[in-house]
Protein backbone atom coordinates (compact mmCIF):
# COMPACT_ATOMS: atom_id res chain seq x y z
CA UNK A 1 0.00 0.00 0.00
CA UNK A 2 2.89 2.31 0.56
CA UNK A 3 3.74 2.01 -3.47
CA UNK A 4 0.63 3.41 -4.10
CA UNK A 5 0.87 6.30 -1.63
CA UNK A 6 4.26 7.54 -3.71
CA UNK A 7 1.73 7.18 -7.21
CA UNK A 8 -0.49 9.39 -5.76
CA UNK A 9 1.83 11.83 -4.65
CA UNK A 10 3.44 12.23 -8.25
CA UNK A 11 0.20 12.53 -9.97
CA UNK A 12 -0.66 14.87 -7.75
CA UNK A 13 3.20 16.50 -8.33
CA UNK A 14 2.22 16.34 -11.73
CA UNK A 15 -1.19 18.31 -11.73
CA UNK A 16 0.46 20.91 -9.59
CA UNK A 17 3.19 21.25 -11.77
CA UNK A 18 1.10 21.77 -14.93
CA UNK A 19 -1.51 23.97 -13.20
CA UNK A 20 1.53 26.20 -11.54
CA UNK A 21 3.08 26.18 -15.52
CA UNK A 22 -0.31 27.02 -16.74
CA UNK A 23 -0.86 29.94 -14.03
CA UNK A 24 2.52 31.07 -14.95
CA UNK A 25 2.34 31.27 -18.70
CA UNK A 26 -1.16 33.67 -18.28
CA UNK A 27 0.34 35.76 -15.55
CA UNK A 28 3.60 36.02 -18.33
CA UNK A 29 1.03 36.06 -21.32
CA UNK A 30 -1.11 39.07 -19.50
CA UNK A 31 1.65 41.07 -18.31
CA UNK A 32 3.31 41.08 -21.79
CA UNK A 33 -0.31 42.17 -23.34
CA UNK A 34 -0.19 45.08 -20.58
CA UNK A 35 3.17 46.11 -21.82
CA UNK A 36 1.91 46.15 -25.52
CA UNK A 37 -1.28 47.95 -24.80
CA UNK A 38 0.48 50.54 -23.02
CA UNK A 39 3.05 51.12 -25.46
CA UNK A 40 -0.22 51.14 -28.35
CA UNK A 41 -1.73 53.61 -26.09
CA UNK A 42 1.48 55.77 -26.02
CA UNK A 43 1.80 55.55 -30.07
CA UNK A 44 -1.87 56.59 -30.47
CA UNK A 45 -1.42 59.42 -28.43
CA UNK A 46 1.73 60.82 -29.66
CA UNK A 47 -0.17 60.00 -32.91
CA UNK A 48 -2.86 62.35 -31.97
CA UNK A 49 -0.97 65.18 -30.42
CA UNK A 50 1.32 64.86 -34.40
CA UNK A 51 -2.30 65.09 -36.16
CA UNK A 52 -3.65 67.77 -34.33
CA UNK A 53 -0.35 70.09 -34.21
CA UNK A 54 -0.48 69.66 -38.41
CA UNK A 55 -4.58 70.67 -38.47
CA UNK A 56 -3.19 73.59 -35.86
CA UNK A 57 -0.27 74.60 -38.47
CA UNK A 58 -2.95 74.09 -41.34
CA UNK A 59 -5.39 76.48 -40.11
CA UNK A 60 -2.92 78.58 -39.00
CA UNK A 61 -1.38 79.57 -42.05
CA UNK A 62 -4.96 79.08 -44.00
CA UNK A 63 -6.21 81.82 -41.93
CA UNK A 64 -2.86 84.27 -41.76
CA UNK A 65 -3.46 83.58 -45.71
CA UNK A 66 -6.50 84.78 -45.65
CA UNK A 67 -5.85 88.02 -43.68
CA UNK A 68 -2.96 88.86 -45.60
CA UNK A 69 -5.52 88.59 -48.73
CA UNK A 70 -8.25 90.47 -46.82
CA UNK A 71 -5.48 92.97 -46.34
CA UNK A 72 -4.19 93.27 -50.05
CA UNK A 73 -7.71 93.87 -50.80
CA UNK A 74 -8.84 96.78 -48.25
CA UNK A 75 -5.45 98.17 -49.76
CA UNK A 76 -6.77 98.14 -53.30
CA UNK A 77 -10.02 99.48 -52.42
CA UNK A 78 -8.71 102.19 -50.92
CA UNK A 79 -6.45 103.14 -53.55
CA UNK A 80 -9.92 102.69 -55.80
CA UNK A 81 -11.15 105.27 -53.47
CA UNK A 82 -8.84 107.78 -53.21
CA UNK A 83 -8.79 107.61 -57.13
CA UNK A 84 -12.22 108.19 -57.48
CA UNK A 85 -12.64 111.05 -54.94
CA UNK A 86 -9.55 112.91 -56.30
CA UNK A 87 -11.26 113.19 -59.21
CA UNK A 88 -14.19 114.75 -57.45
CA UNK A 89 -17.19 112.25 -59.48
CA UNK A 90 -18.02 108.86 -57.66
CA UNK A 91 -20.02 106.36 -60.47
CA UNK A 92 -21.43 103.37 -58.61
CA UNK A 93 -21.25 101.78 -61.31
CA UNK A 94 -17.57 102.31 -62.05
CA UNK A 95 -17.42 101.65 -58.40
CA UNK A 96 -19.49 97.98 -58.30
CA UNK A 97 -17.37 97.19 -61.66
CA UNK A 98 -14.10 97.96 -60.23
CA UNK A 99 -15.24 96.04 -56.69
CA UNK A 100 -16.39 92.88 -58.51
CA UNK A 101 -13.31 92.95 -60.34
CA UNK A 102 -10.78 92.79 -56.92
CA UNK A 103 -13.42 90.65 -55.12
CA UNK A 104 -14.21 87.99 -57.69
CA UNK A 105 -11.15 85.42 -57.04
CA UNK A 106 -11.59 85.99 -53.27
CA UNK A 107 -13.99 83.06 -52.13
CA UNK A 108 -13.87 84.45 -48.32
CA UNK A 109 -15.12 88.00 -49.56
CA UNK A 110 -18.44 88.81 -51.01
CA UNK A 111 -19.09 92.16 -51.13
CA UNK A 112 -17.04 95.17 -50.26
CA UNK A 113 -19.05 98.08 -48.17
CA UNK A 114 -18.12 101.64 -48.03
CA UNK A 115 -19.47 103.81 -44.97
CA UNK A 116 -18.95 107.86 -44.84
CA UNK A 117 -18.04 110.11 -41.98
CA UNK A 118 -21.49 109.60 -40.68
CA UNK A 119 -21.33 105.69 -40.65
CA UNK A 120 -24.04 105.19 -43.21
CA UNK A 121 -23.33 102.92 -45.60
CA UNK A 122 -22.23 105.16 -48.81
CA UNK A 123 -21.81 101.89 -51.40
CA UNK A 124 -22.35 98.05 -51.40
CA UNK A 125 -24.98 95.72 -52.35
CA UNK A 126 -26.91 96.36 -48.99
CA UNK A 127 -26.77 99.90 -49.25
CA UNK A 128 -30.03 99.95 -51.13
CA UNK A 129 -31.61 97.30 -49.09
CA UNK A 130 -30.96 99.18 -45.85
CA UNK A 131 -31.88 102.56 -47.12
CA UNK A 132 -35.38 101.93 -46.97
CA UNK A 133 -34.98 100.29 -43.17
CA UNK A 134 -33.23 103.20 -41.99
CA UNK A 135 -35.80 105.58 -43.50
CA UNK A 136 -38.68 103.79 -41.54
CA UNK A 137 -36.59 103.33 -38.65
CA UNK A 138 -36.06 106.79 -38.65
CA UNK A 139 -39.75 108.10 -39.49
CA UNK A 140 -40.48 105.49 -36.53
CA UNK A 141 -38.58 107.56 -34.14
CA UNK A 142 -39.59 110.82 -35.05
CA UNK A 143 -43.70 109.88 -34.81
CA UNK A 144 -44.92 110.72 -30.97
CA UNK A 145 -45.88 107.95 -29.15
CA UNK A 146 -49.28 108.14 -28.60
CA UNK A 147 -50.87 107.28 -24.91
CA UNK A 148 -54.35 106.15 -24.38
């Protein structure tokens, strides 16, 4: 009976063994995975941060582009003015022609507006528009109020 005690106790060796090797290739086998997720999750991240600082350089120099255009323009119209006051005759058409003309490859611009001393609008496409609000606005103001 003693030589099947010793049987026993290596079988029993055995399964330990194997369950021990087992247990110790997952812990191995998870603690490699957390090494590789953690290094994924540091790629994606620097990833990110090297996406978003090109979108921040893209828009950056899209919109110094842009204001260095919007610049060049209020330039030319202002040379456009002076011209046409030196000469002491503003045409609005002459005017809208020559405004069309430095506006028309400028996608971001769509109409130029000139205001006078007075801030009313002197030129533009919504001068006309707002003439006749500002002339009821103003009639508006100047009736009494009438109390009951």
């Amino acid at each position: 009976m003693r030589e099947g005690r010793p049987a026993l106790d290596r079988s029993a060796s055995i399964g330990k063994r194997v369950f021990i090797s087992i247990l110790a290739f997952a812990t191995v086998t998870a603690a490699v995975l957390v090494v590789l997720m953690m290094y994924l999750r540091t790629e994606a991240v620097a990833s990110g941060q090297k996406v978003l600082a090109g979108f921040a350089e893209l828009a950056n120099e899209q919109t110094t582009r842009t204001l260095q255009s919007i610049e060049q323009t209020l330039q030319a119209a202002t040379v456009i003015l002076s011209a046409a006051a030196g000469t002491g005759t503003v045409d609005a058409d002459v005017l809208r022609a020559q405004f069309q003309d430095l506006i028309k490859d400028r996608p971001f611009l769509r109409a130029i507006v000139v205001i006078d001393k007075q801030g009313r609008i002197a030129y533009g496409p919504i001068a006309a528009d707002l003439a006749g609000k500002v002339a009821q606005d103003h009639d508006r103001a100047a009736k009494p109020v009438q109390q009951e």
